[in-house]
ModelCIF file with pLDDT and N, C-alpha, C, O atoms, coordinates in Angstrom:
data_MODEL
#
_entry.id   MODEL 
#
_entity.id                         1 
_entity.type                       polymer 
_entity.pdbx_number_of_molecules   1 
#
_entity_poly.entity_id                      1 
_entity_poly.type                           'polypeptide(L)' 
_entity_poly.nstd_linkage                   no 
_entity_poly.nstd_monomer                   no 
_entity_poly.pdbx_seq_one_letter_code       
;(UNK)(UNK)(UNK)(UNK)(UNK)(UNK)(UNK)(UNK)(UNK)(UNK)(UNK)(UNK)(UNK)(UNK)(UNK)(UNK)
(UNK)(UNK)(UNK)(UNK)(UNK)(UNK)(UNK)(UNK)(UNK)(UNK)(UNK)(UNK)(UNK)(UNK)(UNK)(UNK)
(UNK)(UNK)(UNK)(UNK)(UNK)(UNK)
;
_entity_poly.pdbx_seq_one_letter_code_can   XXXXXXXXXXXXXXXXXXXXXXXXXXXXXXXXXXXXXX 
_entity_poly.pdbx_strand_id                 A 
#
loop_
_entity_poly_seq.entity_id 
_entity_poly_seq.num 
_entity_poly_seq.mon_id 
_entity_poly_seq.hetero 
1 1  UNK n 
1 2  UNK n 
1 3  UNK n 
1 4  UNK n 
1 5  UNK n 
1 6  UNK n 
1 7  UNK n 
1 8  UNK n 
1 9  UNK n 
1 10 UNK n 
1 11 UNK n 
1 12 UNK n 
1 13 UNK n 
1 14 UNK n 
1 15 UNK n 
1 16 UNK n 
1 17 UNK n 
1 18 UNK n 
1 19 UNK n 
1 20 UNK n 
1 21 UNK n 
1 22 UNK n 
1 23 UNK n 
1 24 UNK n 
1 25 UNK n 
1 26 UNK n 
1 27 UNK n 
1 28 UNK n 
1 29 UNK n 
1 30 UNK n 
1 31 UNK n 
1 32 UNK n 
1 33 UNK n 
1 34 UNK n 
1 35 UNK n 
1 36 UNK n 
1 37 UNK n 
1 38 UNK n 
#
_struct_asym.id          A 
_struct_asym.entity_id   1 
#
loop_
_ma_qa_metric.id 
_ma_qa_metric.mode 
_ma_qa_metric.name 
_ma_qa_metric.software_group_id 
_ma_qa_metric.type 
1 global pLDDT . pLDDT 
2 local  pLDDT . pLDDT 
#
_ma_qa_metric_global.metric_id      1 
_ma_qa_metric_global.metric_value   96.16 
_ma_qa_metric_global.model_id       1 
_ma_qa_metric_global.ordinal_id     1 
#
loop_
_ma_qa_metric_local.label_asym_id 
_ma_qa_metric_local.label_comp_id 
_ma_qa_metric_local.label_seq_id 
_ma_qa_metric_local.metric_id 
_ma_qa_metric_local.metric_value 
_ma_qa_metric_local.model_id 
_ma_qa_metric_local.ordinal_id 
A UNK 1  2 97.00 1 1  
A UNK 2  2 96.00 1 2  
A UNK 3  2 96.00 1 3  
A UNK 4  2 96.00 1 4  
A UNK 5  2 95.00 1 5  
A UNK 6  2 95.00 1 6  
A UNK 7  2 96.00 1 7  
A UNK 8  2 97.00 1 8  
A UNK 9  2 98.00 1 9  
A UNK 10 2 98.00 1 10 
A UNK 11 2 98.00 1 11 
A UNK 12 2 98.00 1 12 
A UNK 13 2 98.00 1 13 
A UNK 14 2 98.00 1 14 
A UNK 15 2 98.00 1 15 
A UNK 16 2 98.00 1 16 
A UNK 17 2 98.00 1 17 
A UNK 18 2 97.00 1 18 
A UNK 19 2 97.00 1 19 
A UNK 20 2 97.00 1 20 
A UNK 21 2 97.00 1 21 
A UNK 22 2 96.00 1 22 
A UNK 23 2 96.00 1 23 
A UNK 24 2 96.00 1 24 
A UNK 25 2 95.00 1 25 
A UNK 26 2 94.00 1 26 
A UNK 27 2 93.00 1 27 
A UNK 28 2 93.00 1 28 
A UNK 29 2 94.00 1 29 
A UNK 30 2 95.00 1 30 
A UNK 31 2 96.00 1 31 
A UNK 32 2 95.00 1 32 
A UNK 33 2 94.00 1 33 
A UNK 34 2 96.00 1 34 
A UNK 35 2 96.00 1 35 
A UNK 36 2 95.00 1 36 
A UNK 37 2 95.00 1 37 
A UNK 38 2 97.00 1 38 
#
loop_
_atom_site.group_PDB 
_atom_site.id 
_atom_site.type_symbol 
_atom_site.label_atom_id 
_atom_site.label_alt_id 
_atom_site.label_comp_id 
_atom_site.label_asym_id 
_atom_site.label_entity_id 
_atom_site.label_seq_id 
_atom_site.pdbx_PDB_ins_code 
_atom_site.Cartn_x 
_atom_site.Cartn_y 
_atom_site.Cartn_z 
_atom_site.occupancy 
_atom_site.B_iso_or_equiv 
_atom_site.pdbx_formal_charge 
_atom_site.auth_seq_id 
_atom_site.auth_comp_id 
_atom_site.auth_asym_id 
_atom_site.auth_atom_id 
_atom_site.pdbx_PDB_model_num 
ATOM 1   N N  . UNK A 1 1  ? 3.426  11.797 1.073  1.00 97.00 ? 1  UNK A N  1 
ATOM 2   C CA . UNK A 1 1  ? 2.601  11.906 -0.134 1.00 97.00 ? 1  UNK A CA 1 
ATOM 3   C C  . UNK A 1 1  ? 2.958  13.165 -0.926 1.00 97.00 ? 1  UNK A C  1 
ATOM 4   O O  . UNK A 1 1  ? 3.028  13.117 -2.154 1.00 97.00 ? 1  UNK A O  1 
ATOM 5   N N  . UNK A 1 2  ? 3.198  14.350 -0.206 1.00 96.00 ? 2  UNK A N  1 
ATOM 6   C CA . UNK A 1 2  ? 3.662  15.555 -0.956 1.00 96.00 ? 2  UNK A CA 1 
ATOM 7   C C  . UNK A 1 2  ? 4.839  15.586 -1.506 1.00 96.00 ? 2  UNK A C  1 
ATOM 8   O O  . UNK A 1 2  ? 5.026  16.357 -2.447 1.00 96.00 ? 2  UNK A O  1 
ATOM 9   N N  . UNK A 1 3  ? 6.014  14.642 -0.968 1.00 96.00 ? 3  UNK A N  1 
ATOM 10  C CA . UNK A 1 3  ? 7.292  14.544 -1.339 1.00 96.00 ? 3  UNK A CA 1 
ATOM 11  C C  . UNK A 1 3  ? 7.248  13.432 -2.281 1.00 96.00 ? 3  UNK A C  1 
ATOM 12  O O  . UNK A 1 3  ? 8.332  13.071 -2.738 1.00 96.00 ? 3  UNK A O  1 
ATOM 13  N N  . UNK A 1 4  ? 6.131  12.790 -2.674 1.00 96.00 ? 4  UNK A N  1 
ATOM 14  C CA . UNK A 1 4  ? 6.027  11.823 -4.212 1.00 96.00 ? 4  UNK A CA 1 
ATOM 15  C C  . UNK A 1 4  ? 5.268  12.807 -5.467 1.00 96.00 ? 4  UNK A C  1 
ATOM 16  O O  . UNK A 1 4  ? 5.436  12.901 -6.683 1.00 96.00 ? 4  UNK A O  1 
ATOM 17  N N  . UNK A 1 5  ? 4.556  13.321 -4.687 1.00 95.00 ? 5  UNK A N  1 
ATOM 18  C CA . UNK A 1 5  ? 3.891  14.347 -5.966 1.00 95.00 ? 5  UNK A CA 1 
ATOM 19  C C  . UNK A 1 5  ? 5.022  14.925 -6.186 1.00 95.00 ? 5  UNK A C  1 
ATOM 20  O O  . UNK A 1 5  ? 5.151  14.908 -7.411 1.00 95.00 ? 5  UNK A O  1 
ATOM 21  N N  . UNK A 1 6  ? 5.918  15.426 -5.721 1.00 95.00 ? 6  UNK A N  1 
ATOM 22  C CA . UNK A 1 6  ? 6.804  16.223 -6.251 1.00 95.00 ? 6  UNK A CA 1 
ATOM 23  C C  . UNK A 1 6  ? 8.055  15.637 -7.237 1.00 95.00 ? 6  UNK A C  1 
ATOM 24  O O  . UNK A 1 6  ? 8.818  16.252 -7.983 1.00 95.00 ? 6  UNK A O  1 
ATOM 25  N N  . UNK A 1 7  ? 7.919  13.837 -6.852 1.00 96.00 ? 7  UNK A N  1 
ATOM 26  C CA . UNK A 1 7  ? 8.729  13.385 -7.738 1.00 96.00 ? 7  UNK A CA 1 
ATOM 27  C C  . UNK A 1 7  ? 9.689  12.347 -6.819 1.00 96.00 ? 7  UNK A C  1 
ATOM 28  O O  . UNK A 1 7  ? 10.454 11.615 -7.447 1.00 96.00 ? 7  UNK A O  1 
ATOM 29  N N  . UNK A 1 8  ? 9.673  12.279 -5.633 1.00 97.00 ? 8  UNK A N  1 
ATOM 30  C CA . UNK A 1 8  ? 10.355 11.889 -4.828 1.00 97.00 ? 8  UNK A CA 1 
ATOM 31  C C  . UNK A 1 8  ? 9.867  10.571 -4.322 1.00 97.00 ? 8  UNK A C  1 
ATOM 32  O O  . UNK A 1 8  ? 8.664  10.408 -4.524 1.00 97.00 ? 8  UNK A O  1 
ATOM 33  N N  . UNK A 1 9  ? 10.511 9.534  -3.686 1.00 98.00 ? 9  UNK A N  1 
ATOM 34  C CA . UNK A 1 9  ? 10.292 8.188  -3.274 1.00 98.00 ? 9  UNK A CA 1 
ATOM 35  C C  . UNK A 1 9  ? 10.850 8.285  -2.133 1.00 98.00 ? 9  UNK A C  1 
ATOM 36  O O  . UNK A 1 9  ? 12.050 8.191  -1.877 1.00 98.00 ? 9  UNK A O  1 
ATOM 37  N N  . UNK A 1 10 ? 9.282  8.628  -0.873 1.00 98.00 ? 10 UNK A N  1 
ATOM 38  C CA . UNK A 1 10 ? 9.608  8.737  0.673  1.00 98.00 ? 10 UNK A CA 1 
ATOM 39  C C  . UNK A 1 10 ? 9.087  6.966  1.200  1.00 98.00 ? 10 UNK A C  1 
ATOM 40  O O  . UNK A 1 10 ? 8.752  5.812  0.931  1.00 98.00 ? 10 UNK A O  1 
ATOM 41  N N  . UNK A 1 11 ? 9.369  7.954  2.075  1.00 98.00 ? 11 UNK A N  1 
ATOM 42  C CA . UNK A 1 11 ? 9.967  6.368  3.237  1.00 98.00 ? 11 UNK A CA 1 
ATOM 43  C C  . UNK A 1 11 ? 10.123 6.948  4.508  1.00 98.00 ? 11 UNK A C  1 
ATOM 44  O O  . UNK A 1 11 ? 10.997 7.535  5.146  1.00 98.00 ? 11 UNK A O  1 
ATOM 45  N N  . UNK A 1 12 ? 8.719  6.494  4.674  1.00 98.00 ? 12 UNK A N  1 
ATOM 46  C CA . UNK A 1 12 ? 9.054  7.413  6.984  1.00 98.00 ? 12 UNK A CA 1 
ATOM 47  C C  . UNK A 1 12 ? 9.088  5.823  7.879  1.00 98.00 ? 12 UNK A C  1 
ATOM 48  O O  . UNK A 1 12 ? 8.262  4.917  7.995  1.00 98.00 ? 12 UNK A O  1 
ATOM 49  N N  . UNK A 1 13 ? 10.291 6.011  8.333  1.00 98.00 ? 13 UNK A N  1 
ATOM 50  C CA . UNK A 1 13 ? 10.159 4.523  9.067  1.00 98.00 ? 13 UNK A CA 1 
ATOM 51  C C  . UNK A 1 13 ? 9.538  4.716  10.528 1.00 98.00 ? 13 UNK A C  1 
ATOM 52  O O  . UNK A 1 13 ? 9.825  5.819  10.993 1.00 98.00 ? 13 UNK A O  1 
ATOM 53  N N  . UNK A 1 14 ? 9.018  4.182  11.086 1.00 98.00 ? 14 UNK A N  1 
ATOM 54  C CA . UNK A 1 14 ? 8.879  4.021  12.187 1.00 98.00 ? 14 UNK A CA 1 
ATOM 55  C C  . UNK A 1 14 ? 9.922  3.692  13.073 1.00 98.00 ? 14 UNK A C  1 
ATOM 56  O O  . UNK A 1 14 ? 10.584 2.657  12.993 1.00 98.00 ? 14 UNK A O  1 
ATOM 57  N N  . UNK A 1 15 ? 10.104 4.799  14.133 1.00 98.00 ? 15 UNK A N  1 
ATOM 58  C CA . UNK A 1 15 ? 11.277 5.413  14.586 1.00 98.00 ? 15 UNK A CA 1 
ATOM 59  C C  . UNK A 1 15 ? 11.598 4.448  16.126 1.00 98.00 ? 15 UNK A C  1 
ATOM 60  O O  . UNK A 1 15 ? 12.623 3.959  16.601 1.00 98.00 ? 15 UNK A O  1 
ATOM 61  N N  . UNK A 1 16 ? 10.043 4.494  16.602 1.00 98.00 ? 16 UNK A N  1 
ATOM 62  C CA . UNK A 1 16 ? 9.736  4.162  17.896 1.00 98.00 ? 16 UNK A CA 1 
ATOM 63  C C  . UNK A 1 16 ? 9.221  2.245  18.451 1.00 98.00 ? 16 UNK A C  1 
ATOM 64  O O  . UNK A 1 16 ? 8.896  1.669  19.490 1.00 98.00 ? 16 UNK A O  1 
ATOM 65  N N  . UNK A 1 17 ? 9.418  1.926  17.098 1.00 98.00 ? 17 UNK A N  1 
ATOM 66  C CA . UNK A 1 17 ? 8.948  0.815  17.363 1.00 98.00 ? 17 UNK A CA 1 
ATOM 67  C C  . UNK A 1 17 ? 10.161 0.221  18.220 1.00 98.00 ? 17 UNK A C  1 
ATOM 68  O O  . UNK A 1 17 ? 9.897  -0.971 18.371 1.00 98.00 ? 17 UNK A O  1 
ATOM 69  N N  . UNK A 1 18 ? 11.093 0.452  18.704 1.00 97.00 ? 18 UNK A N  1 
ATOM 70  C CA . UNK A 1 18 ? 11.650 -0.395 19.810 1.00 97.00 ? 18 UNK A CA 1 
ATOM 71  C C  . UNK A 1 18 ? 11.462 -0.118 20.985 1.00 97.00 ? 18 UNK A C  1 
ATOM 72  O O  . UNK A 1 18 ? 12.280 -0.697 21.699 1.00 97.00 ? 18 UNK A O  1 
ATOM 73  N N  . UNK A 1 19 ? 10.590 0.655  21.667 1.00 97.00 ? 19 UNK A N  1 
ATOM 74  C CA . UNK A 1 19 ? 9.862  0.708  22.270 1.00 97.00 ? 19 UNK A CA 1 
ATOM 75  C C  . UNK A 1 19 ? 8.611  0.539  22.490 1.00 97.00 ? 19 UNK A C  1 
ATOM 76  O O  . UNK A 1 19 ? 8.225  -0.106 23.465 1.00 97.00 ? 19 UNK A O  1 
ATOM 77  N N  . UNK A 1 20 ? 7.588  1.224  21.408 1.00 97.00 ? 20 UNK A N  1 
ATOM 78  C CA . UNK A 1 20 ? 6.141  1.167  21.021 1.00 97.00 ? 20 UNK A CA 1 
ATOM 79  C C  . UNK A 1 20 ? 6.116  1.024  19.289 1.00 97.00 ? 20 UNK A C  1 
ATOM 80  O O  . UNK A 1 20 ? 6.210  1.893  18.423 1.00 97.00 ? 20 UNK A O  1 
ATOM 81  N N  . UNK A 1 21 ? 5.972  -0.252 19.206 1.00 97.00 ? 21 UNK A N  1 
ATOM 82  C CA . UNK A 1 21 ? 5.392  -0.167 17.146 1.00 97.00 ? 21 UNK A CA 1 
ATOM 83  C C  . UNK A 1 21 ? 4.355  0.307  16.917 1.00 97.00 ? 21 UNK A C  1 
ATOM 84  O O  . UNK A 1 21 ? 3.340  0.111  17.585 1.00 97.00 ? 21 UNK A O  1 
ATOM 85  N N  . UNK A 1 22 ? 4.436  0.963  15.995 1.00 96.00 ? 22 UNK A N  1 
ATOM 86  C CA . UNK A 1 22 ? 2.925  1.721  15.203 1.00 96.00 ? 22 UNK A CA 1 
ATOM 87  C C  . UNK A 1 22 ? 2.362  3.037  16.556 1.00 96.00 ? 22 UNK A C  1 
ATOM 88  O O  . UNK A 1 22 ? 1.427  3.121  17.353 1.00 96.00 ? 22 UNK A O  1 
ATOM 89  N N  . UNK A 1 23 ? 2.932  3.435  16.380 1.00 96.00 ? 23 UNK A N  1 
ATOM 90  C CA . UNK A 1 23 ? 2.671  4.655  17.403 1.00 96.00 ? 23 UNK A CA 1 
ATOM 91  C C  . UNK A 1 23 ? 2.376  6.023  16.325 1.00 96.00 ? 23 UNK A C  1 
ATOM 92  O O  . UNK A 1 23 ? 3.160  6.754  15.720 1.00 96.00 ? 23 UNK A O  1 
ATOM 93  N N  . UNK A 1 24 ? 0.718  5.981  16.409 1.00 96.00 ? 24 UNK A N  1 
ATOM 94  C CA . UNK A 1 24 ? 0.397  7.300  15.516 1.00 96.00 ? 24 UNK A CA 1 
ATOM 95  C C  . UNK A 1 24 ? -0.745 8.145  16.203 1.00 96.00 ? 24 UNK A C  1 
ATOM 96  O O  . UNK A 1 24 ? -1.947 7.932  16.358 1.00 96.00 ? 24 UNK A O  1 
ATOM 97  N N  . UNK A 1 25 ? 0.242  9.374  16.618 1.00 95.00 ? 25 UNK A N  1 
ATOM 98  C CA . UNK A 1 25 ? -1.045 10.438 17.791 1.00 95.00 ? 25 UNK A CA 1 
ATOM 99  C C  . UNK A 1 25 ? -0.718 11.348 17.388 1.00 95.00 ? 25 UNK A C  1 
ATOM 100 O O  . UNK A 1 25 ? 0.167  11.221 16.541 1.00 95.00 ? 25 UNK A O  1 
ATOM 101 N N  . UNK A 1 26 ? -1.210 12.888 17.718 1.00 94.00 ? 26 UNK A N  1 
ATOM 102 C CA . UNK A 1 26 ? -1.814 13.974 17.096 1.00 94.00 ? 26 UNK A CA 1 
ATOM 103 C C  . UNK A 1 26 ? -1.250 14.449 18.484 1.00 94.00 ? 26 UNK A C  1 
ATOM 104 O O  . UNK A 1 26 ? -0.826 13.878 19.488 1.00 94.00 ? 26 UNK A O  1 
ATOM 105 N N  . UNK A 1 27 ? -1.421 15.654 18.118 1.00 93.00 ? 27 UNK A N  1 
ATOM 106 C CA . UNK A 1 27 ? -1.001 17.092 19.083 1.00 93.00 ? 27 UNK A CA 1 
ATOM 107 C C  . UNK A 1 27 ? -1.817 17.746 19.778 1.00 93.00 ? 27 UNK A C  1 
ATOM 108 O O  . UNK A 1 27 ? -1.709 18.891 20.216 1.00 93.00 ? 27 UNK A O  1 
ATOM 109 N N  . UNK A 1 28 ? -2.925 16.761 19.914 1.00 93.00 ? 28 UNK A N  1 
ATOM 110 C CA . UNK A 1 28 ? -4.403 18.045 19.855 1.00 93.00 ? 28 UNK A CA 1 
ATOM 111 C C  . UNK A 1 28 ? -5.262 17.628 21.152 1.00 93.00 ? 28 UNK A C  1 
ATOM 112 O O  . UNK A 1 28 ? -6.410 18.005 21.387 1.00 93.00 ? 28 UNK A O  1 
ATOM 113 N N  . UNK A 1 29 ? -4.508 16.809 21.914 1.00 94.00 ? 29 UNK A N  1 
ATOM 114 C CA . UNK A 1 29 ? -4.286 16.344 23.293 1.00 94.00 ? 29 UNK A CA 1 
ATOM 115 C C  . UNK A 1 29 ? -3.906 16.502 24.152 1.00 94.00 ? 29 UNK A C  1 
ATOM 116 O O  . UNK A 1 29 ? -2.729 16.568 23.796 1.00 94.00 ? 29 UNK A O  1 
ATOM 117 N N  . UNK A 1 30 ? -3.869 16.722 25.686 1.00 95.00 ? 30 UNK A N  1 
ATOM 118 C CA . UNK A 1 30 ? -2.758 16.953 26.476 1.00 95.00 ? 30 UNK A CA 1 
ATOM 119 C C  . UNK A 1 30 ? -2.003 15.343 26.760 1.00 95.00 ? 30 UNK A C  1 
ATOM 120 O O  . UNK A 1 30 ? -0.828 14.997 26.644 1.00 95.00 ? 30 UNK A O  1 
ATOM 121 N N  . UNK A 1 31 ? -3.414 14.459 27.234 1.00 96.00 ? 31 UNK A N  1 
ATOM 122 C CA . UNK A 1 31 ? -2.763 12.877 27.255 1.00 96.00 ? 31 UNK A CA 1 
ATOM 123 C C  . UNK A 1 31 ? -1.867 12.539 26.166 1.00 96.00 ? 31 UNK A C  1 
ATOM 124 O O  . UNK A 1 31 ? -0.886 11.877 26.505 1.00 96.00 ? 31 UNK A O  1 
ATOM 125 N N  . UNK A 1 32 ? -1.998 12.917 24.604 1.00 95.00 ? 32 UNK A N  1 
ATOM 126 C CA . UNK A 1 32 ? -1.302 12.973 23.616 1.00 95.00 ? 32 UNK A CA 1 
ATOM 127 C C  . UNK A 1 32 ? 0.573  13.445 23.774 1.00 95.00 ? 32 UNK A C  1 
ATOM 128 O O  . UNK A 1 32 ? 1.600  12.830 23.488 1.00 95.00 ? 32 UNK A O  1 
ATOM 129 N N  . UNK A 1 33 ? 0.319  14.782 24.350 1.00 94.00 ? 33 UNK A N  1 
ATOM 130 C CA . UNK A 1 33 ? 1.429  15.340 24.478 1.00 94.00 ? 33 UNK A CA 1 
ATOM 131 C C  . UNK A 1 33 ? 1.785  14.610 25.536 1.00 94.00 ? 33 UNK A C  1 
ATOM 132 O O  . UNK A 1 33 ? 2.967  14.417 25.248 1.00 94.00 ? 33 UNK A O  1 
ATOM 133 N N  . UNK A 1 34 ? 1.623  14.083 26.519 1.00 96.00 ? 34 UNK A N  1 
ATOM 134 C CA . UNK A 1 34 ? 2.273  13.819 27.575 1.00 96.00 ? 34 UNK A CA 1 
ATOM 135 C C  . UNK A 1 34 ? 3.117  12.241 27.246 1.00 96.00 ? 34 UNK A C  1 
ATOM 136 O O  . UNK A 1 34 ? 4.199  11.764 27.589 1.00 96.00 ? 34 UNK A O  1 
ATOM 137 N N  . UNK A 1 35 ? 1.799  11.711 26.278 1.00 96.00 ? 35 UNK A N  1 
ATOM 138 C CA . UNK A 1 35 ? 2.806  10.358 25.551 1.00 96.00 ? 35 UNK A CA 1 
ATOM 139 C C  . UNK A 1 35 ? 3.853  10.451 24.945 1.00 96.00 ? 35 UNK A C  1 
ATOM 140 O O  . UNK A 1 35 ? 4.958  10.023 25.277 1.00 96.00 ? 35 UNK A O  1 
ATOM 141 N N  . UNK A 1 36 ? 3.480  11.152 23.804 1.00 95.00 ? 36 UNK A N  1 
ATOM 142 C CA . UNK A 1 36 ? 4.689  11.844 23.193 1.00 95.00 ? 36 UNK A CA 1 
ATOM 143 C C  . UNK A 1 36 ? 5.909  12.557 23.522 1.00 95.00 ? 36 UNK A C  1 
ATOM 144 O O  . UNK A 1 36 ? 6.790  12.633 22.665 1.00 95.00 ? 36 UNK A O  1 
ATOM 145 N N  . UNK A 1 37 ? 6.076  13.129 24.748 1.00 95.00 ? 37 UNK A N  1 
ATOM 146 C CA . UNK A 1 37 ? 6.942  13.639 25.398 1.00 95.00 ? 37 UNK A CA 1 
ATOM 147 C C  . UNK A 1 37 ? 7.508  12.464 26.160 1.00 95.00 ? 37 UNK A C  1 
ATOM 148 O O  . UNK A 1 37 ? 8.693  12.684 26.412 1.00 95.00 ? 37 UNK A O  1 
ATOM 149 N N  . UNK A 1 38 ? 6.995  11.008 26.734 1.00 97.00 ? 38 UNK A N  1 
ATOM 150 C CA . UNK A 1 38 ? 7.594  10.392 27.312 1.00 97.00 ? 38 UNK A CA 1 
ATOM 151 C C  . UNK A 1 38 ? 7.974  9.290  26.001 1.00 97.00 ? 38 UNK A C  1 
ATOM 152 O O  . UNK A 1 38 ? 8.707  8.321  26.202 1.00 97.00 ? 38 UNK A O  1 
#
């Protein structure tokens, strides 16, 4: 969103979906981190 205000046309693909699709977690977890790390 900050890189369109600025003028720009982003595009974050989802990286992980060949493993897990739609995978959206926060840092503010340890279970979090431990997903994320695996």
């Amino acid at each position: 969103d900050q890189l369109a205000e600025a003028g720009f046309v982003a595009l974050c693909p989802d990286l992980f979906w060949r493993i897990e699709p739609g995978v959206d977690i926060t840092d503010k977890s340890e279970a979090e981190w431990k997903k994320a790390f695996s």
